[in-house]
PDB file of N, CA and C in Angstrom:
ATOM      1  N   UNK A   1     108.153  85.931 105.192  1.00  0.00           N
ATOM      2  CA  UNK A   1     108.533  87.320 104.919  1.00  0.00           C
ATOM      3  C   UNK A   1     107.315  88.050 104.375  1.00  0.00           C
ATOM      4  N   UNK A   2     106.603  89.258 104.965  1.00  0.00           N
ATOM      5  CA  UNK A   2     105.447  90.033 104.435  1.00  0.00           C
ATOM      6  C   UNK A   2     106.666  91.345 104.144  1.00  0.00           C
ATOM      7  N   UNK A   3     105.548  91.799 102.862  1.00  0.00           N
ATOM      8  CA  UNK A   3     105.911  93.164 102.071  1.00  0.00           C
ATOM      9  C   UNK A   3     105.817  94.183 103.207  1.00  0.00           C
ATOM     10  N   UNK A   4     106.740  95.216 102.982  1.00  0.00           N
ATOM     11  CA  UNK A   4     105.857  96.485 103.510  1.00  0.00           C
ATOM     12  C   UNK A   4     105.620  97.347 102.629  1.00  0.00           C
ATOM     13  N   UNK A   5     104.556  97.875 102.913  1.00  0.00           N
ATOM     14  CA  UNK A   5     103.948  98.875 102.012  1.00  0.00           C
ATOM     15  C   UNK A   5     103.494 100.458 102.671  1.00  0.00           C
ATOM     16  N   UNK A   6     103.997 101.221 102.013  1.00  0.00           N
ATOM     17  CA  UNK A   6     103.878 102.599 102.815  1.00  0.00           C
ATOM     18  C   UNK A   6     102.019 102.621 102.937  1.00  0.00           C
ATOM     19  N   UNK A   7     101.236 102.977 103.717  1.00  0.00           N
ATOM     20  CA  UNK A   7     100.227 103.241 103.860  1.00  0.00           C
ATOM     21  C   UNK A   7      99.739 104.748 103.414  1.00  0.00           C
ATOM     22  N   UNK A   8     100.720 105.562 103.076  1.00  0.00           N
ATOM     23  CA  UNK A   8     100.447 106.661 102.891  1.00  0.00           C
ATOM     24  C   UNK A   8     100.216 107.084 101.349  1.00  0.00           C
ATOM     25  N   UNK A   9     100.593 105.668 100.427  1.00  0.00           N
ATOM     26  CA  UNK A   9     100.557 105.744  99.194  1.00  0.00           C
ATOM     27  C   UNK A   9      99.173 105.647  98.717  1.00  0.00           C
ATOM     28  N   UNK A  10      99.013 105.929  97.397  1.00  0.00           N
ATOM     29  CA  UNK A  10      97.494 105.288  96.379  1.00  0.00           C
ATOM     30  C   UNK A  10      97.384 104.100  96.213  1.00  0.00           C
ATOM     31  N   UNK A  11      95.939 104.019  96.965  1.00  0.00           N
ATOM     32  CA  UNK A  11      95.720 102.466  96.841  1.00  0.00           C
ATOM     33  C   UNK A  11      95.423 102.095  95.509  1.00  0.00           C
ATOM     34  N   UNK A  12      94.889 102.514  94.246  1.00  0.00           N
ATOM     35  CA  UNK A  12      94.751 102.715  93.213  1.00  0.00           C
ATOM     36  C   UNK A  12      95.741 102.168  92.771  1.00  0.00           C
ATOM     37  N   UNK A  13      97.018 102.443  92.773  1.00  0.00           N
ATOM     38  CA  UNK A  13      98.628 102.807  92.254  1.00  0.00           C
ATOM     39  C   UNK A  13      99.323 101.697  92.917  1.00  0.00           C
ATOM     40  N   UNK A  14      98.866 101.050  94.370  1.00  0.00           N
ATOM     41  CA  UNK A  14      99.743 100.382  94.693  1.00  0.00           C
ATOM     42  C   UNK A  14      99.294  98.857  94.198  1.00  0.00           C
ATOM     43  N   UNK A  15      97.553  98.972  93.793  1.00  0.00           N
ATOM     44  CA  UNK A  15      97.416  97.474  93.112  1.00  0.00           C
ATOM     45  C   UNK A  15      97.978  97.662  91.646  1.00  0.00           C
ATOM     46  N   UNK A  16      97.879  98.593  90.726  1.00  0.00           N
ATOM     47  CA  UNK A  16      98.352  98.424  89.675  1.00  0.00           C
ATOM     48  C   UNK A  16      99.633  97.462  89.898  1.00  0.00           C
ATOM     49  N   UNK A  17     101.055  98.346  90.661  1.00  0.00           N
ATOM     50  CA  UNK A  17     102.170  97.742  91.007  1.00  0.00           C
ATOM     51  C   UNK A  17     102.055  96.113  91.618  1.00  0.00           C
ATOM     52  N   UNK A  18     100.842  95.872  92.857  1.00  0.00           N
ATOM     53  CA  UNK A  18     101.338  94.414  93.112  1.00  0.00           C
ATOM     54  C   UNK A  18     101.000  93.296  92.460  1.00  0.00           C
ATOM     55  N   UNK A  19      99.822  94.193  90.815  1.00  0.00           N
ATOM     56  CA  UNK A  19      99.301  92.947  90.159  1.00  0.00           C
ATOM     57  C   UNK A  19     100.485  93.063  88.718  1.00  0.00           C
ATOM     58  N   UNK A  20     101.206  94.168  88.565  1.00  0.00           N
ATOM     59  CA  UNK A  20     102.529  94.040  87.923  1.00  0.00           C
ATOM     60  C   UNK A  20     103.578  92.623  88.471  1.00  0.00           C
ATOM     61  N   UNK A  21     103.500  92.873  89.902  1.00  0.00           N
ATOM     62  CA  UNK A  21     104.746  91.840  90.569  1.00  0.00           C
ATOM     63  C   UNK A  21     104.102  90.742  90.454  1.00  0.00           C
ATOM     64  N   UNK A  22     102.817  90.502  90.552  1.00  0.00           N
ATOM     65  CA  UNK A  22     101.852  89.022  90.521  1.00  0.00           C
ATOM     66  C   UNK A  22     102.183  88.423  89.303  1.00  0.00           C
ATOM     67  N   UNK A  23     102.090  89.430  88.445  1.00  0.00           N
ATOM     68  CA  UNK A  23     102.437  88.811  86.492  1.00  0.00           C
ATOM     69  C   UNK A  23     103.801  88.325  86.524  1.00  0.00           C
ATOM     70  N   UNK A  24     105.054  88.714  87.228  1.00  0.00           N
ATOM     71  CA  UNK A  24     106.046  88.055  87.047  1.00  0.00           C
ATOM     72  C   UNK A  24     106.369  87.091  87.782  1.00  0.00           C
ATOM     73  N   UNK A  25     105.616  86.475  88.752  1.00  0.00           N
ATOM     74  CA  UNK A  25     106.255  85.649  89.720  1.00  0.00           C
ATOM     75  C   UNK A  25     106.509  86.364  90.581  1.00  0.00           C
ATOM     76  N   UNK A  26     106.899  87.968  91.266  1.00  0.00           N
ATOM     77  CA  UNK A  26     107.719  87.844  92.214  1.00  0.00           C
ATOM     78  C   UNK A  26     106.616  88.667  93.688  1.00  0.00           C
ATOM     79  N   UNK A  27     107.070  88.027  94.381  1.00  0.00           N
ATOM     80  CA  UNK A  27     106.393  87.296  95.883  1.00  0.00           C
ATOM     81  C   UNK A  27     106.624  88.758  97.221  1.00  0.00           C
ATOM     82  N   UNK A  28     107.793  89.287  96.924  1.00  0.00           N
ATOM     83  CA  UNK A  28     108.300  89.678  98.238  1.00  0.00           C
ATOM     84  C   UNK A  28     109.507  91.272  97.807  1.00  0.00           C
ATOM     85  N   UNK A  29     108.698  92.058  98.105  1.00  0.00           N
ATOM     86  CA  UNK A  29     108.874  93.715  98.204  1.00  0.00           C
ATOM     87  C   UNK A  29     108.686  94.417  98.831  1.00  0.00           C
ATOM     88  N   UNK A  30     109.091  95.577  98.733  1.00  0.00           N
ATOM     89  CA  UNK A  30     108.801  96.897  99.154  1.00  0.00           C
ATOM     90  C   UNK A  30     108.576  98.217  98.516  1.00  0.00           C
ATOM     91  N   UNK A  31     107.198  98.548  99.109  1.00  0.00           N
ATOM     92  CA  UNK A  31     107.016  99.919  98.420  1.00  0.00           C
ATOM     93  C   UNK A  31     106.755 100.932  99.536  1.00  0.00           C
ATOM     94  N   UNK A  32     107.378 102.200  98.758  1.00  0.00           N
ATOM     95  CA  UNK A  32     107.578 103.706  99.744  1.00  0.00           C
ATOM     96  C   UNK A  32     107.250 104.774  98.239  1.00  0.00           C
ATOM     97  N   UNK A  33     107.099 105.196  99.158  1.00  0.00           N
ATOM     98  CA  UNK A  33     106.686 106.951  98.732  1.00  0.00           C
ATOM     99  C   UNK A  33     108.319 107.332  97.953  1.00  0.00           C
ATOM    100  N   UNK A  34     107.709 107.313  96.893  1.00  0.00           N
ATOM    101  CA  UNK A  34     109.321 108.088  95.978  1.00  0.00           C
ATOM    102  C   UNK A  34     109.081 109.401  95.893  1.00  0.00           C
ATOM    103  N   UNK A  35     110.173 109.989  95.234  1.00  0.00           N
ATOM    104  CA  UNK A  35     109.734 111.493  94.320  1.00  0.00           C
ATOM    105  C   UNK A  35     108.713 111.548  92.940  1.00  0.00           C
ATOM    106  N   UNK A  36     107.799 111.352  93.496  1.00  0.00           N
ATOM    107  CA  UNK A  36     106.680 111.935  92.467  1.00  0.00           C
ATOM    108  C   UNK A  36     106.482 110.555  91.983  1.00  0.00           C
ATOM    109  N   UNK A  37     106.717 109.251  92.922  1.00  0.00           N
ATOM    110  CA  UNK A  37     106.241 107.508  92.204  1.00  0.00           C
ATOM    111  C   UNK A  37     106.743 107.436  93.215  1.00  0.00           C
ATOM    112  N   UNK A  38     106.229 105.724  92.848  1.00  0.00           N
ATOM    113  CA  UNK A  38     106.360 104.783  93.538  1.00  0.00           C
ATOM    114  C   UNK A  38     107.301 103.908  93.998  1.00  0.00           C
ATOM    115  N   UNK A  39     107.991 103.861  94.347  1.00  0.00           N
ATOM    116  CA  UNK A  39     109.749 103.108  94.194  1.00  0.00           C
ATOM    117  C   UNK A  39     109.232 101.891  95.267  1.00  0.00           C
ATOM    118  N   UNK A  40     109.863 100.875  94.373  1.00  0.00           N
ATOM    119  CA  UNK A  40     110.089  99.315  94.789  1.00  0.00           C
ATOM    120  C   UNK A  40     110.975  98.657  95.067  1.00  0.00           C
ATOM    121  N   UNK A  41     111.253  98.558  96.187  1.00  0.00           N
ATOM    122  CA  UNK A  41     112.507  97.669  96.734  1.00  0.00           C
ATOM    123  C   UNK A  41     112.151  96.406  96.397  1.00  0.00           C
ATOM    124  N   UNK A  42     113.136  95.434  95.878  1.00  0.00           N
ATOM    125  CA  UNK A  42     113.284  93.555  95.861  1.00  0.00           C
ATOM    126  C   UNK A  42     114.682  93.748  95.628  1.00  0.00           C
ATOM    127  N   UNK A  43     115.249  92.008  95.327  1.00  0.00           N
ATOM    128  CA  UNK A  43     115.874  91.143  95.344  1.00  0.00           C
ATOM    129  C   UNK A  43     116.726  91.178  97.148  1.00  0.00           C
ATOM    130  N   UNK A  44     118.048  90.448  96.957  1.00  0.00           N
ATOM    131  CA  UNK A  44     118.613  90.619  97.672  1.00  0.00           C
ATOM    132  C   UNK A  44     119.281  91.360  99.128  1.00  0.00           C
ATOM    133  N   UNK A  45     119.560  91.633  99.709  1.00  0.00           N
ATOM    134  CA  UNK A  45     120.120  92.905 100.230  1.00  0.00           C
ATOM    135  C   UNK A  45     121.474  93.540 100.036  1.00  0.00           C
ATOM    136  N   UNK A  46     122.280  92.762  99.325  1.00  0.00           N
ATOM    137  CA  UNK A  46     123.282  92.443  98.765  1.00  0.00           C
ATOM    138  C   UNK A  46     123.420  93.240  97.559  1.00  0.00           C
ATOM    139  N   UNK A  47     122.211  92.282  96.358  1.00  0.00           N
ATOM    140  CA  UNK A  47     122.112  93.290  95.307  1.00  0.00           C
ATOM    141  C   UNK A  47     120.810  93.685  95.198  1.00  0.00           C
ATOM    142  N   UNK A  48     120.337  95.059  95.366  1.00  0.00           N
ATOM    143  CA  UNK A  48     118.840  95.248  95.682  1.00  0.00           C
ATOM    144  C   UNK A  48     118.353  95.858  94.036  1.00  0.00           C
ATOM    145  N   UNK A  49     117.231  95.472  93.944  1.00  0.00           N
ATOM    146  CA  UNK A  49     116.333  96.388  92.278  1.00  0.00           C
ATOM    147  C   UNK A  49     115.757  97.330  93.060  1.00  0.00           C
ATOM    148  N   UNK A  50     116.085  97.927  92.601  1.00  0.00           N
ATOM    149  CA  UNK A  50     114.782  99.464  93.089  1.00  0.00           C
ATOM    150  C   UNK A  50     114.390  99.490  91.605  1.00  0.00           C
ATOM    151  N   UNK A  51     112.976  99.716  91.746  1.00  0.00           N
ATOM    152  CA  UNK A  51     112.135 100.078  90.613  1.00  0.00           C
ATOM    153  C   UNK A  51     110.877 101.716  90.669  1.00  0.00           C
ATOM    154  N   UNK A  52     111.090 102.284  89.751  1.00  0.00           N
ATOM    155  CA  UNK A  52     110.250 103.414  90.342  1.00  0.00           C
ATOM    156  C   UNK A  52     109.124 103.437  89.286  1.00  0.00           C
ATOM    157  N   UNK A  53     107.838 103.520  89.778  1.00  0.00           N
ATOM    158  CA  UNK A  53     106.638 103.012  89.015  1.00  0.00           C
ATOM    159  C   UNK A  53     106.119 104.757  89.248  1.00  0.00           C
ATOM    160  N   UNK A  54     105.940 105.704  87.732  1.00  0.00           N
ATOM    161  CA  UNK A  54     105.629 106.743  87.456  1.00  0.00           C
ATOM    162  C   UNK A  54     104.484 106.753  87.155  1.00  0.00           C
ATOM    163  N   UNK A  55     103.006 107.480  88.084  1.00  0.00           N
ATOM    164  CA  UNK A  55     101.558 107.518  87.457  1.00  0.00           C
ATOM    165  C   UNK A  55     101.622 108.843  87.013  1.00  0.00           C
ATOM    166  N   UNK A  56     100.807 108.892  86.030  1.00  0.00           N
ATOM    167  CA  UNK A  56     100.193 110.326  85.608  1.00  0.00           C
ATOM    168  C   UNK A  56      98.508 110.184  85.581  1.00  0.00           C
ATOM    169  N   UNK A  57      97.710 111.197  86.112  1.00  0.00           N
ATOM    170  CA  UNK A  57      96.607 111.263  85.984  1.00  0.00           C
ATOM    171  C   UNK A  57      95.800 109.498  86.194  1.00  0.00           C
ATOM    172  N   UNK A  58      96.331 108.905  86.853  1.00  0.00           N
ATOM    173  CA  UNK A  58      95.776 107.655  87.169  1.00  0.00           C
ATOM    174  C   UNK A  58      96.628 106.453  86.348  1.00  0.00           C
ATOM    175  N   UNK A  59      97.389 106.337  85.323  1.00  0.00           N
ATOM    176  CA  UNK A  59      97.680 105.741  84.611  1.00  0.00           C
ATOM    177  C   UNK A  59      99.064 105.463  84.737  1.00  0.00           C
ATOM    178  N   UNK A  60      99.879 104.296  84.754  1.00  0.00           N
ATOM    179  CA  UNK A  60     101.263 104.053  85.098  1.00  0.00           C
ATOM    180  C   UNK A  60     101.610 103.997  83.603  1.00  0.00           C
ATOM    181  N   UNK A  61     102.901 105.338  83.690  1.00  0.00           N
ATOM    182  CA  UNK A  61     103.111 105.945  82.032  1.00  0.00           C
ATOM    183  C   UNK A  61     104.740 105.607  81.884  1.00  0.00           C
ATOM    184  N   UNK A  62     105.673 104.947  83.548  1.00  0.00           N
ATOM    185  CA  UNK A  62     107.032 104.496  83.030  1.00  0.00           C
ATOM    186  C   UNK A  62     107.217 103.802  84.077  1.00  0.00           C
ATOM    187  N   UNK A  63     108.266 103.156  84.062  1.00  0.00           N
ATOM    188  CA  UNK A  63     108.806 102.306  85.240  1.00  0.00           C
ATOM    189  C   UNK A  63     110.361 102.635  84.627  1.00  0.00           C
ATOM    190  N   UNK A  64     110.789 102.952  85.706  1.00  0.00           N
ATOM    191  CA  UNK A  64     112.753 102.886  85.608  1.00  0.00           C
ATOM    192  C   UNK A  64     113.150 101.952  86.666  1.00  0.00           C
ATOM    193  N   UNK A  65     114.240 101.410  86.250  1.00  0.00           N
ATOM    194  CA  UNK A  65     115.222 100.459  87.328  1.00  0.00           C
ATOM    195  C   UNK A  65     116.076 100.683  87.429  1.00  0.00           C
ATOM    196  N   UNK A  66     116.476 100.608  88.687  1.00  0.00           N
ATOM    197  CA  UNK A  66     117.670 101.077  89.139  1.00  0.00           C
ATOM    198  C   UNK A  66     118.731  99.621  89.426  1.00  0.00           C
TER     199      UNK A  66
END
């Protein structure tokens, strides 16, 4: 299973996020273009985490889960 990753995002922004997922163990996501972040699809399909990773001025300043 490979990630997909929107290409249209910050590459800047999208390693912050995959060296976030590297620190926990987890292997296998998805990232897209949110409203104004980054939103992360994992787990299941069943029960899915969406996570939305908020930069300001270069710096990741919240993460919410959904």
């Amino acid at each position: 299973m490979s990630n997909k990753i929107d290409l249209s995002l910050n590459a800047f922004e999208v390693l912050v996020v995959v060296d976030h997922y590297e620190k926990l163990g987890i292997k296998h996501f998805d990232l897209m273009k949110g409203n104004g972040c980054i939103w992360a699809a994992r787990g299941s399909g069943s029960v899915p985490i969406n996570e939305y990773f908020v930069f300001r001025e270069g710096k990741l300043i919240d993460i919410q889960i959904d």
